[in-house]
N, C-alpha and C. Protein backbone atom coordinates (compact mmCIF):
# COMPACT_ATOMS: atom_id res chain seq x y z
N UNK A 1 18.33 -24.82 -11.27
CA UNK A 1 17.61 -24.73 -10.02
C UNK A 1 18.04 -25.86 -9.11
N UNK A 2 18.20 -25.33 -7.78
CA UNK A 2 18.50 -26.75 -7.10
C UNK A 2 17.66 -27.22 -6.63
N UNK A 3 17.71 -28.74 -6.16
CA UNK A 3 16.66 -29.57 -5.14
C UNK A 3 16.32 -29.01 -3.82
N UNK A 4 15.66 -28.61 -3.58
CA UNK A 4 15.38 -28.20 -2.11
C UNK A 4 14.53 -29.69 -1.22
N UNK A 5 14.35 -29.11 -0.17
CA UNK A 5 13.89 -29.75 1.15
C UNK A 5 12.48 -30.01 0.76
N UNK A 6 12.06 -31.40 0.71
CA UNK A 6 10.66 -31.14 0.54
C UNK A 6 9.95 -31.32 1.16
N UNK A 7 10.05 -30.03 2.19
CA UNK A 7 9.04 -28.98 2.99
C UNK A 7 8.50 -28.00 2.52
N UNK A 8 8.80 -27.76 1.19
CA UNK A 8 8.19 -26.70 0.37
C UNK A 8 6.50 -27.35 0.37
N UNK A 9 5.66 -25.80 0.23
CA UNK A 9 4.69 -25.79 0.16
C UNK A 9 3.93 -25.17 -0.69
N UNK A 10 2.52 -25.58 -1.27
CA UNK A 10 2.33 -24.73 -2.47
C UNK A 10 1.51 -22.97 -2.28
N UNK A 11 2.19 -22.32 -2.97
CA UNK A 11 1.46 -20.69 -2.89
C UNK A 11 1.11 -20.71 -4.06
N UNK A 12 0.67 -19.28 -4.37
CA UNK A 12 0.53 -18.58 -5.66
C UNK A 12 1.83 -18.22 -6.21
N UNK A 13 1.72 -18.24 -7.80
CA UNK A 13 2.75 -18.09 -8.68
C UNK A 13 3.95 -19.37 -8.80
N UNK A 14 3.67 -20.15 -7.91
CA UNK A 14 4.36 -21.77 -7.92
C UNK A 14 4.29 -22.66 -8.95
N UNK A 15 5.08 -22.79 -10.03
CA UNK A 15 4.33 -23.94 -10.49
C UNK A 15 4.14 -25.39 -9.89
N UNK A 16 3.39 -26.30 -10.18
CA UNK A 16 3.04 -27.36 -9.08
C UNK A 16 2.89 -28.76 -10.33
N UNK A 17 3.05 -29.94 -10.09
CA UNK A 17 3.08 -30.65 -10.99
C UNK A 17 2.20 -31.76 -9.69
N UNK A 18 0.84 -32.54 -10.28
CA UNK A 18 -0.08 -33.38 -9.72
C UNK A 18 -0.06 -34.66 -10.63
N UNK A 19 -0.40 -35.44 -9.34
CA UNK A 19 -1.13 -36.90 -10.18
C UNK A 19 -2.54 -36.24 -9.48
N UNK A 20 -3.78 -36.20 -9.77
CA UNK A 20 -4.94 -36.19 -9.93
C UNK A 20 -6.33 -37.10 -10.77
N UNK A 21 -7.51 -36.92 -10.26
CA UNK A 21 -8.67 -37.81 -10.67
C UNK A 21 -9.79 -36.89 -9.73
N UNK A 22 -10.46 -36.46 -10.99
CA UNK A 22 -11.95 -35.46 -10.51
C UNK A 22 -12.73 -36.32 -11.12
N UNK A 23 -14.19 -36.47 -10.33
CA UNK A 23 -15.34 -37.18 -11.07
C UNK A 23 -16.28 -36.41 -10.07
N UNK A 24 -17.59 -36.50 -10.60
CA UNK A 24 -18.52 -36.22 -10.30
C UNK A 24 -19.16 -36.81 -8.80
N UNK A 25 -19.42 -36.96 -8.30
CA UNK A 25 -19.77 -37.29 -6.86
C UNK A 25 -20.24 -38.55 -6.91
N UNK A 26 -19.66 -39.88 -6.47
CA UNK A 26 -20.79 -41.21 -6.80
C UNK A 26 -20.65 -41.27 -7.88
N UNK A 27 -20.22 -40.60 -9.25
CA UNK A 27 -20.50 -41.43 -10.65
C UNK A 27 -18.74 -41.22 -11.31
N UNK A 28 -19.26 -40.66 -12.11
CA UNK A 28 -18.28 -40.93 -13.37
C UNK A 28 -16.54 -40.48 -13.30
N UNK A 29 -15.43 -40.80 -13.59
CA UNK A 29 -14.17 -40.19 -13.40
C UNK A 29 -14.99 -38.89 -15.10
N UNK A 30 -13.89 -37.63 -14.63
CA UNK A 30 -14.17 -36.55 -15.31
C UNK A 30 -12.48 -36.23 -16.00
N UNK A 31 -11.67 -36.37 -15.01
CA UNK A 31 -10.52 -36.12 -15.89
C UNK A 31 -9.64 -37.05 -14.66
N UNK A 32 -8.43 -37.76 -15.46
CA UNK A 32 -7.69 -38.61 -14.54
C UNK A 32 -6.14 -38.67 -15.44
N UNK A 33 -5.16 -38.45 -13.84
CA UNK A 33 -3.72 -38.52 -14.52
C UNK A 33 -3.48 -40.15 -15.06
N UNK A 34 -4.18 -41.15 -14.35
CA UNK A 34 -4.04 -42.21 -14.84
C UNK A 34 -4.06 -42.16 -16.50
N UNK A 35 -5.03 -41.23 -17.37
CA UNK A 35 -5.53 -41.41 -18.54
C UNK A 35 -4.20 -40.36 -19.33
N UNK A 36 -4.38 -39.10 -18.76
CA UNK A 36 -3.43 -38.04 -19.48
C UNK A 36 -2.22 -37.48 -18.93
N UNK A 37 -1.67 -38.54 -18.33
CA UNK A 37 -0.23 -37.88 -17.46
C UNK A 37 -0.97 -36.99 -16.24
N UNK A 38 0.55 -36.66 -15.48
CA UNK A 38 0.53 -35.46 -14.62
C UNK A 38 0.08 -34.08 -15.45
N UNK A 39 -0.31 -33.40 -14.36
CA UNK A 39 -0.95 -32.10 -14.95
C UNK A 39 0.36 -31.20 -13.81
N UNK A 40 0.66 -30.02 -15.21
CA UNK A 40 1.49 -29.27 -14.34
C UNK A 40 0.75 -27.30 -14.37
N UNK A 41 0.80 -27.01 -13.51
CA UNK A 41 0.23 -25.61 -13.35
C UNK A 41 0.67 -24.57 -12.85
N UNK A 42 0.21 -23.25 -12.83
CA UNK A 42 1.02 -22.22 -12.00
C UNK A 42 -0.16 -21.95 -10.76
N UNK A 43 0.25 -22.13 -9.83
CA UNK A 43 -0.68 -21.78 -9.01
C UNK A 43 -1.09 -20.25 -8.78
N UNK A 44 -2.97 -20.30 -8.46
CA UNK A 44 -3.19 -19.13 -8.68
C UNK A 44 -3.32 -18.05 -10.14
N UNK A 45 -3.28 -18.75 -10.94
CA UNK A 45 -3.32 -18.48 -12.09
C UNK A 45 -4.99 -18.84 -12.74
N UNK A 46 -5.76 -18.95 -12.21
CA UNK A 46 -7.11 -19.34 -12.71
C UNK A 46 -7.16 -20.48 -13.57
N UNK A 47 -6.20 -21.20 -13.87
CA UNK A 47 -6.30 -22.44 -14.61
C UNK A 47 -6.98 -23.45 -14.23
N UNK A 48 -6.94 -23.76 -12.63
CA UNK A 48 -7.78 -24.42 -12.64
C UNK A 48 -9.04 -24.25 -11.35
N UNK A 49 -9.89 -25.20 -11.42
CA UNK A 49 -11.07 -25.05 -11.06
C UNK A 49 -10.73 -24.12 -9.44
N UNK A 50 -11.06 -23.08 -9.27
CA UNK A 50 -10.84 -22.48 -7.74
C UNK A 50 -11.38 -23.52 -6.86
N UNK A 51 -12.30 -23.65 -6.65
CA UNK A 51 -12.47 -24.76 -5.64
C UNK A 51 -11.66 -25.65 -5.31
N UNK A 52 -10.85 -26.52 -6.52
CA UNK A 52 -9.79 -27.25 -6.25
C UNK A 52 -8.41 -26.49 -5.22
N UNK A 53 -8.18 -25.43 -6.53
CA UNK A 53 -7.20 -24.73 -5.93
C UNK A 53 -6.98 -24.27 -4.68
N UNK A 54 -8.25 -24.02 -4.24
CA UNK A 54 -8.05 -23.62 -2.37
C UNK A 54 -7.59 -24.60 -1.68
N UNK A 55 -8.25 -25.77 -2.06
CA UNK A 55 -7.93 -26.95 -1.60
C UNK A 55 -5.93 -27.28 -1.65
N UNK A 56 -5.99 -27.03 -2.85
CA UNK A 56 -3.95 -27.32 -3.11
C UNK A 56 -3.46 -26.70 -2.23
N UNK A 57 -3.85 -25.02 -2.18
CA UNK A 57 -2.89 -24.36 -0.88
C UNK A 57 -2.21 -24.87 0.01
N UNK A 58 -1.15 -24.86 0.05
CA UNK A 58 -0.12 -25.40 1.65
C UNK A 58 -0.39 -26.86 1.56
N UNK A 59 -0.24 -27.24 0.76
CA UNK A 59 0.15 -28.81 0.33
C UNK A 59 1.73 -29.33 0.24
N UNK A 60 2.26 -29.94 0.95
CA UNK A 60 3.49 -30.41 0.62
C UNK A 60 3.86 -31.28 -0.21
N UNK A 61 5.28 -31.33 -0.79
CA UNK A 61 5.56 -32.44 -1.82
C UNK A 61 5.13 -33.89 -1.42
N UNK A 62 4.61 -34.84 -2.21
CA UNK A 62 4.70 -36.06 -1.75
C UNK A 62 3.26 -35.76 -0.48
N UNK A 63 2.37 -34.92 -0.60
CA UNK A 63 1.33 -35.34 0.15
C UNK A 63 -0.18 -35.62 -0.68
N UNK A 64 -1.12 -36.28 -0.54
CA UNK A 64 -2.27 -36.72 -0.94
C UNK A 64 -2.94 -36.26 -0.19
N UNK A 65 -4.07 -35.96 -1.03
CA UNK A 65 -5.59 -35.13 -0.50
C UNK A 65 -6.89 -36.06 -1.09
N UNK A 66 -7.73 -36.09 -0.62
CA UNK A 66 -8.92 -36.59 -1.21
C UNK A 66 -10.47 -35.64 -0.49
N UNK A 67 -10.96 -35.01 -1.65
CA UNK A 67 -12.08 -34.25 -0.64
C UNK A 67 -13.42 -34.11 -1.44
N UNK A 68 -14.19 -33.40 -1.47
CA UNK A 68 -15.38 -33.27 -1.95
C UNK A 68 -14.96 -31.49 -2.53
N UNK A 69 -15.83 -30.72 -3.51
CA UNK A 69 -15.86 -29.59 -3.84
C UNK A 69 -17.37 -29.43 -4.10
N UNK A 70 -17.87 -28.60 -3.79
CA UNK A 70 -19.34 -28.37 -3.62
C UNK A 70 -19.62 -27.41 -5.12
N UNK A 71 -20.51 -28.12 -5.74
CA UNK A 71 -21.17 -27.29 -6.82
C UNK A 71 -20.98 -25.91 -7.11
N UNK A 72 -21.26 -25.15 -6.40
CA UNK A 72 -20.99 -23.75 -6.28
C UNK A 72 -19.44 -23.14 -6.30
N UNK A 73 -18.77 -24.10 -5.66
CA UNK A 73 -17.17 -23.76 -6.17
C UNK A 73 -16.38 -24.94 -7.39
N UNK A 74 -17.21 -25.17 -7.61
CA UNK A 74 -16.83 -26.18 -9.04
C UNK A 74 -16.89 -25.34 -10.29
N UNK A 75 -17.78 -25.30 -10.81
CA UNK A 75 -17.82 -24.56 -11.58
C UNK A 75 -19.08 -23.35 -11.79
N UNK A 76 -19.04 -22.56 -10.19
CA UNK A 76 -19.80 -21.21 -9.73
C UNK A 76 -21.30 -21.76 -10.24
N UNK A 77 -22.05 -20.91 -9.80
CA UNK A 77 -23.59 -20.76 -9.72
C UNK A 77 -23.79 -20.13 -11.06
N UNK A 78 -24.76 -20.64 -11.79
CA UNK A 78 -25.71 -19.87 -12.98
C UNK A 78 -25.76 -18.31 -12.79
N UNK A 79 -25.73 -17.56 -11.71
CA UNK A 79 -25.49 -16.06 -11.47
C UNK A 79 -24.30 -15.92 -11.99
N UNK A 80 -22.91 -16.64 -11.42
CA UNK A 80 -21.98 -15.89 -11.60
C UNK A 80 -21.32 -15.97 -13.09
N UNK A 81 -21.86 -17.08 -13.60
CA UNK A 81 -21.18 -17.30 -15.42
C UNK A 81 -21.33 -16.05 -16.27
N UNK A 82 -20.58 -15.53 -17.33
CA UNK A 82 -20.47 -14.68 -17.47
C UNK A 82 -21.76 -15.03 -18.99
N UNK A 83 -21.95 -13.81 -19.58
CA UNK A 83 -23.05 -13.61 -20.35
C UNK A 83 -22.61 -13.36 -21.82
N UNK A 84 -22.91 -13.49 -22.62
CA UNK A 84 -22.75 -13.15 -24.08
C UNK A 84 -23.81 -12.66 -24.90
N UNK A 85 -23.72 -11.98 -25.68
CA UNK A 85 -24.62 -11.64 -26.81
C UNK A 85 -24.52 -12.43 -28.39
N UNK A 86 -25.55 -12.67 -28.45
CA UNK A 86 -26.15 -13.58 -29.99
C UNK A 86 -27.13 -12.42 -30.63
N UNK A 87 -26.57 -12.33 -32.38
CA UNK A 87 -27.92 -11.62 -33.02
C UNK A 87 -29.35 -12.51 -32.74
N UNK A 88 -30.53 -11.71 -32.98
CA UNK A 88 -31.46 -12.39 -32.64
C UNK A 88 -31.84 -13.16 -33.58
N UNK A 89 -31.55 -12.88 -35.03
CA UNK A 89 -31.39 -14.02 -36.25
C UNK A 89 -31.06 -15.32 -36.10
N UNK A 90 -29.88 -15.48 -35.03
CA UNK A 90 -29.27 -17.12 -35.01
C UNK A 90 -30.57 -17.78 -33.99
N UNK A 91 -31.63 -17.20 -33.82
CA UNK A 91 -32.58 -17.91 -33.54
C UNK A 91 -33.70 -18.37 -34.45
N UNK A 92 -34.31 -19.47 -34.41
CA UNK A 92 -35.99 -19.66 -35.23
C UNK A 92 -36.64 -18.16 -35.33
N UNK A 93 -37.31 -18.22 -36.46
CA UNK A 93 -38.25 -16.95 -36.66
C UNK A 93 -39.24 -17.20 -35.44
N UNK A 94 -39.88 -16.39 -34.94
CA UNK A 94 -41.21 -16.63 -34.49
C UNK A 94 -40.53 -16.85 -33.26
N UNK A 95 -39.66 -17.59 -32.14
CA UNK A 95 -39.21 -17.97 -31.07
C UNK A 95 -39.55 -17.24 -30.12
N UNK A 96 -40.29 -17.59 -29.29
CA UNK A 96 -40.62 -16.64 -28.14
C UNK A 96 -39.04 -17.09 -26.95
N UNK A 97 -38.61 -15.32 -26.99
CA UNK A 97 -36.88 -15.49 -26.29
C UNK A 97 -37.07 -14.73 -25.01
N UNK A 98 -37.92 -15.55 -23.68
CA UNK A 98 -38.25 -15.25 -22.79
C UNK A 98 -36.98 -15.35 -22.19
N UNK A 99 -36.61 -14.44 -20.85
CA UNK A 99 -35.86 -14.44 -19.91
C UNK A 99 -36.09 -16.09 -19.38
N UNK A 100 -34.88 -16.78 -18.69
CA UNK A 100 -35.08 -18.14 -18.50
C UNK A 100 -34.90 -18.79 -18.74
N UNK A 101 -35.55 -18.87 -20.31
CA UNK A 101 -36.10 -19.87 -21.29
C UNK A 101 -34.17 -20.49 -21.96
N UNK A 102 -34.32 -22.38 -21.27
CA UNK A 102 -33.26 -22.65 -21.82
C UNK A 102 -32.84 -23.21 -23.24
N UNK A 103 -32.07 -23.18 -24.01
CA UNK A 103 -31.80 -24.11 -25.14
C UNK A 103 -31.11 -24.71 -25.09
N UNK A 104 -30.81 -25.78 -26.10
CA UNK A 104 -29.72 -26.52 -26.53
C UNK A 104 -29.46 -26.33 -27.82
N UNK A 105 -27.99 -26.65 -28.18
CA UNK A 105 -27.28 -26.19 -29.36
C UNK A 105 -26.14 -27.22 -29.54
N UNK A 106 -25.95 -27.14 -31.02
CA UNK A 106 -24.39 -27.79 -31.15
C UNK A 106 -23.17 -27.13 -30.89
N UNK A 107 -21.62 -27.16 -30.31
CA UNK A 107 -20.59 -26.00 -30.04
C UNK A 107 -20.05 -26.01 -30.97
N UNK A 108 -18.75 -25.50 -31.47
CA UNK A 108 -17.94 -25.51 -32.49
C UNK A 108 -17.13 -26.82 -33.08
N UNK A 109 -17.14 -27.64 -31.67
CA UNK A 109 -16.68 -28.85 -32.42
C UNK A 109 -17.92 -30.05 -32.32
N UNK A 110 -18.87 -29.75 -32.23
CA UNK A 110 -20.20 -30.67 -32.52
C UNK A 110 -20.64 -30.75 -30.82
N UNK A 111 -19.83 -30.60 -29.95
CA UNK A 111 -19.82 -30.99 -28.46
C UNK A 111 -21.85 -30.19 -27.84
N UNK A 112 -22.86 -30.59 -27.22
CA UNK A 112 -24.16 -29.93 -26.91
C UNK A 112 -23.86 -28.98 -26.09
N UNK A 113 -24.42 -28.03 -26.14
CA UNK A 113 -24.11 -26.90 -25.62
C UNK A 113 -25.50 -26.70 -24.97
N UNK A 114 -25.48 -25.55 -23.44
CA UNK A 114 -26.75 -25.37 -23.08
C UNK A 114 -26.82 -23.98 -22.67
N UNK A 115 -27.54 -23.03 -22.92
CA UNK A 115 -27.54 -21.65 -22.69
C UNK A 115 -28.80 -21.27 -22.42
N UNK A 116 -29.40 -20.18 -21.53
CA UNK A 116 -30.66 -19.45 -21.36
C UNK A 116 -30.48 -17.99 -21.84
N UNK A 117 -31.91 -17.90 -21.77
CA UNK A 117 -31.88 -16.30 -22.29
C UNK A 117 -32.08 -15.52 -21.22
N UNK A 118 -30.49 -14.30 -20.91
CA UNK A 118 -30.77 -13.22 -19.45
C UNK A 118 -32.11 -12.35 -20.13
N UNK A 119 -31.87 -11.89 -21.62
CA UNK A 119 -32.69 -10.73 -21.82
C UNK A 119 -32.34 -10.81 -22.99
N UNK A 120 -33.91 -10.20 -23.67
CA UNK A 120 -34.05 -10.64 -25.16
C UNK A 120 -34.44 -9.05 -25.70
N UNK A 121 -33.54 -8.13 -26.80
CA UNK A 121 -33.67 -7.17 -27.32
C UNK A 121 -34.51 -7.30 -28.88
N UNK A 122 -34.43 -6.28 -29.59
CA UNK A 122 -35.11 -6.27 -31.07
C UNK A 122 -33.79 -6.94 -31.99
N UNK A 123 -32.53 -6.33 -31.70
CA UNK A 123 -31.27 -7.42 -32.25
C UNK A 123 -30.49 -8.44 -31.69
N UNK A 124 -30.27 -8.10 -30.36
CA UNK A 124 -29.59 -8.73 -29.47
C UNK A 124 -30.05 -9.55 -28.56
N UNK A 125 -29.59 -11.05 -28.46
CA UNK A 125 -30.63 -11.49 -27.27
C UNK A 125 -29.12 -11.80 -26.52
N UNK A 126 -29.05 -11.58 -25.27
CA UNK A 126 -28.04 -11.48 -24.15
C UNK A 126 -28.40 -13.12 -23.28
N UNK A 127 -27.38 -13.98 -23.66
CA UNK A 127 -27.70 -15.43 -23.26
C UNK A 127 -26.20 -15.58 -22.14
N UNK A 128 -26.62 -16.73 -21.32
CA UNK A 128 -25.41 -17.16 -20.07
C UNK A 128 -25.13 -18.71 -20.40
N UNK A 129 -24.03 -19.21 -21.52
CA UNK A 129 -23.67 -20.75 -21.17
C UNK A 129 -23.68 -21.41 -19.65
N UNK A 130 -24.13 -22.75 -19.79
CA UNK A 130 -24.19 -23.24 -18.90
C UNK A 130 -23.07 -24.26 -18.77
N UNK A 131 -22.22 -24.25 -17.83
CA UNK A 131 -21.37 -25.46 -18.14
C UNK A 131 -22.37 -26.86 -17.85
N UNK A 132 -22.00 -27.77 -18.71
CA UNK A 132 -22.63 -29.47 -18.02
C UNK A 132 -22.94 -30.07 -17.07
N UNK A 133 -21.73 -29.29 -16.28
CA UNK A 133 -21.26 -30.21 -14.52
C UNK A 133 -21.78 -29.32 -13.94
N UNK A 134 -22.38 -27.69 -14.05
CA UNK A 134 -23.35 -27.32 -12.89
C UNK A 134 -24.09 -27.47 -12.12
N UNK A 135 -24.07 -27.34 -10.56
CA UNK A 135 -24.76 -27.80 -10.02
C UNK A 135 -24.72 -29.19 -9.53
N UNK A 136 -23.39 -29.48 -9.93
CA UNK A 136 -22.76 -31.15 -9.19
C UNK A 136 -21.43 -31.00 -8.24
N UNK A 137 -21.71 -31.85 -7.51
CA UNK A 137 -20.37 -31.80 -6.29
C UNK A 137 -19.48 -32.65 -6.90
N UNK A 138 -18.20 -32.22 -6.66
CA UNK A 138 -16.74 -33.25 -7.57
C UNK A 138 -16.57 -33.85 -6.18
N UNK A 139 -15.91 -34.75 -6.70
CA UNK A 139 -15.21 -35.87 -5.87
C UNK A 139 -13.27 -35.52 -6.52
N UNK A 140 -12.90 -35.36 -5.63
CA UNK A 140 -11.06 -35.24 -6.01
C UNK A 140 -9.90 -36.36 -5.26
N UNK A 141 -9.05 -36.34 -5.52
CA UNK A 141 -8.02 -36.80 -5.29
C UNK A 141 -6.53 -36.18 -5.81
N UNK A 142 -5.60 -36.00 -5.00
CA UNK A 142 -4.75 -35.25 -5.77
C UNK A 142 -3.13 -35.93 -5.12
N UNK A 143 -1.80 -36.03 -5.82
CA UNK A 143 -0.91 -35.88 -5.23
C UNK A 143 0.06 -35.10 -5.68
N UNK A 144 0.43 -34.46 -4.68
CA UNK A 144 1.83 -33.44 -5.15
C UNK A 144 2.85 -34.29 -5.41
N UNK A 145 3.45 -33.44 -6.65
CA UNK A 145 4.61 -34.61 -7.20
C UNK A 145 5.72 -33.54 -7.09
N UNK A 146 5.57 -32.11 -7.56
CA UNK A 146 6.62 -31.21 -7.76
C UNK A 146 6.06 -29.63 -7.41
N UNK A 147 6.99 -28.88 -6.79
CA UNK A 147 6.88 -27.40 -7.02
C UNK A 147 7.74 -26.88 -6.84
N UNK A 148 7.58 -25.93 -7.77
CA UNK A 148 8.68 -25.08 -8.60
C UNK A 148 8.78 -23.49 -8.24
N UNK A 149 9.14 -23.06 -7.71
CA UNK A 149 9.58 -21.64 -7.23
C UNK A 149 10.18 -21.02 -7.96
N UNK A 150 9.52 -19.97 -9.25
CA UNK A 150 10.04 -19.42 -9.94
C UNK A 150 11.11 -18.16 -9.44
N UNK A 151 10.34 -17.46 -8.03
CA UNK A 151 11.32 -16.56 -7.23
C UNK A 151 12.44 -16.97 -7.12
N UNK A 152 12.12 -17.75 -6.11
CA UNK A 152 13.00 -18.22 -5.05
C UNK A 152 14.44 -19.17 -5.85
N UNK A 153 14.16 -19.74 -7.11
CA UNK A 153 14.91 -20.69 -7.95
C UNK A 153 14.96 -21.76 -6.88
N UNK A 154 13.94 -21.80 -6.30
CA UNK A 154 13.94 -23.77 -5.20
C UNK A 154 12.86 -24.32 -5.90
N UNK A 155 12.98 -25.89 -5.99
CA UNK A 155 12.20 -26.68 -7.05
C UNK A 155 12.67 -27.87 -5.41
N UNK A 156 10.96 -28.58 -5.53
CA UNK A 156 11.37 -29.98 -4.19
C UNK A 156 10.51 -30.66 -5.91
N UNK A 157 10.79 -31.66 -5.45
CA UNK A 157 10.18 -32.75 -5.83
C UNK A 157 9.87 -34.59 -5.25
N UNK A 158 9.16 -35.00 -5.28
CA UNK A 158 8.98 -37.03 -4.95
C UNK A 158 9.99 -36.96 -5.73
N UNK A 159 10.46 -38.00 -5.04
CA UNK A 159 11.65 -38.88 -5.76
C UNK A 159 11.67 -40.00 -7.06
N UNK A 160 11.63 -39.91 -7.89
CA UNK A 160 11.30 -41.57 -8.52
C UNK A 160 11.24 -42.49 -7.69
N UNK A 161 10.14 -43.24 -8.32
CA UNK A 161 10.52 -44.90 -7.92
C UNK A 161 12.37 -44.88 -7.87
N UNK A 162 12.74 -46.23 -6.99
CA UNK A 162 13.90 -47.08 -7.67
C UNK A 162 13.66 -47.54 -8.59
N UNK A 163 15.19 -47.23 -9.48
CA UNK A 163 15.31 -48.96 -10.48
C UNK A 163 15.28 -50.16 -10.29
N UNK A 164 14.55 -51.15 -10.46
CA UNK A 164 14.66 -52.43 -10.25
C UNK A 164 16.42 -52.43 -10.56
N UNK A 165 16.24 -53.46 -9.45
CA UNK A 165 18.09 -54.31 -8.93
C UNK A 165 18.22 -54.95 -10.39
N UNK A 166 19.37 -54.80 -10.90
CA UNK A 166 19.40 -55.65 -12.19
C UNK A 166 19.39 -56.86 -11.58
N UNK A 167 18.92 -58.09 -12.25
CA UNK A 167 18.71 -59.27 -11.76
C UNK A 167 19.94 -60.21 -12.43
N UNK A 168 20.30 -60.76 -11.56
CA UNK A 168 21.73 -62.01 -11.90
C UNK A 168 21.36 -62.87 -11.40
N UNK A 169 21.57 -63.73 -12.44
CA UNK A 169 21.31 -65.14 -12.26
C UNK A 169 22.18 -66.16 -11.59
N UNK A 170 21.47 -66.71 -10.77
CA UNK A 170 22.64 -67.12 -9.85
C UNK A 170 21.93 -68.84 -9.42
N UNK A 171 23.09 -69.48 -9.68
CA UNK A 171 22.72 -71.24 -9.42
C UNK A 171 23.10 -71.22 -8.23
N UNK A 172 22.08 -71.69 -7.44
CA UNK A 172 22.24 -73.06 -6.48
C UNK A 172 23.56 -73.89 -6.38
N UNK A 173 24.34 -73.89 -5.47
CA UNK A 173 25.15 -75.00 -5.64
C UNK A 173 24.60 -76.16 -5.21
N UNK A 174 24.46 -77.40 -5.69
CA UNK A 174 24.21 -78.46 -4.52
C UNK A 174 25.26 -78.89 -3.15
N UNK A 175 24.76 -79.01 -2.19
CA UNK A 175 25.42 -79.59 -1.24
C UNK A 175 25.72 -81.00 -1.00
N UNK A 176 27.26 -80.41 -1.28
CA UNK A 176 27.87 -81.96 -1.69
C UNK A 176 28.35 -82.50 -0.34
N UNK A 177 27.18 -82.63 0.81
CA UNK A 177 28.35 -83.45 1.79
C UNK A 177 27.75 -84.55 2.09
């Protein structure tokens, strides 16, 4: 692939390579390239958070963004999460499994988990995970480092740093006059 002009901009089906840092609004970093490298992606591919992603659109190489993403496009509203079914066994005997009514649980790798009940059958009770960060605004930062045009075979990219100048050591003469 050759180097192109980097006036390229990002679309769908692009892959795109970021330095990035999402945190929660006012508090905590949530994921940072400082910690785990660049993150590389295909754009438009649902990988990552849509909210972000609208934001990437028509971003050029070598440009920085910093913005807010509003709760609702972070990670969607409690309506739109999708729903699952649990036998009604993996609950306490006796549990009253009101519509609403939220729990907490351990996940598969010990991580707390939080789910409500949409609707509670004689076997089936039909529950909606909650992600953690619902209902919080992100704070972002992003820079384009690379994109990759699988069509087109054009790839721009930032340039590296320079190499530091090898350093030579060099004396002073004194001035002998």
């Amino acid at each position: 692939m050759g180097l192109d002009s980097p006036a390229m901009e990002i679309k769908r089906g692009e892959k795109v390579r970021l330095e990035y840092e999402i945190k929660v609004k006012g508090g905590e970093v949530i994921e940072s390239s400082k910690k785990s490298g660049a993150i590389v992606y295909e754009h438009g591919a649902g990988k990552m958070l849509p909210g972000l992603e609208k934001r990437l659109e028509g971003m050029a190489i070598g440009t920085e963004q910093r913005g807010v993403i509003p709760a609702a496009e972070a990670f969607g509203t409690e309506e739109t999460l999708p729903t699952s079914e649990l036998p009604r066994g993996a609950f306490p005997k006796g549990e009253v499994l009101e519509p609403g009514r939220a729990f907490e649980a351990k996940g598969p790798q010990g991580q707390p988990v939080t789910f409500k009940v949409v609707k509670a059958g004689d076997d089936k009770v039909t529950v909606r995970f909650l992600h953690p960060l619902m209902g919080k605004d992100l704070e972002f930062w992003v820079k384009v480092l690379m994109i990759d045009d699988p069509q087109s075979r054009k790839r721009a990219a930032v340039a590296p740093p320079p190499h530091p100048v090898d350093m030579v050591d060099a004396e002073l003469e004194e001035d002998k006059r």
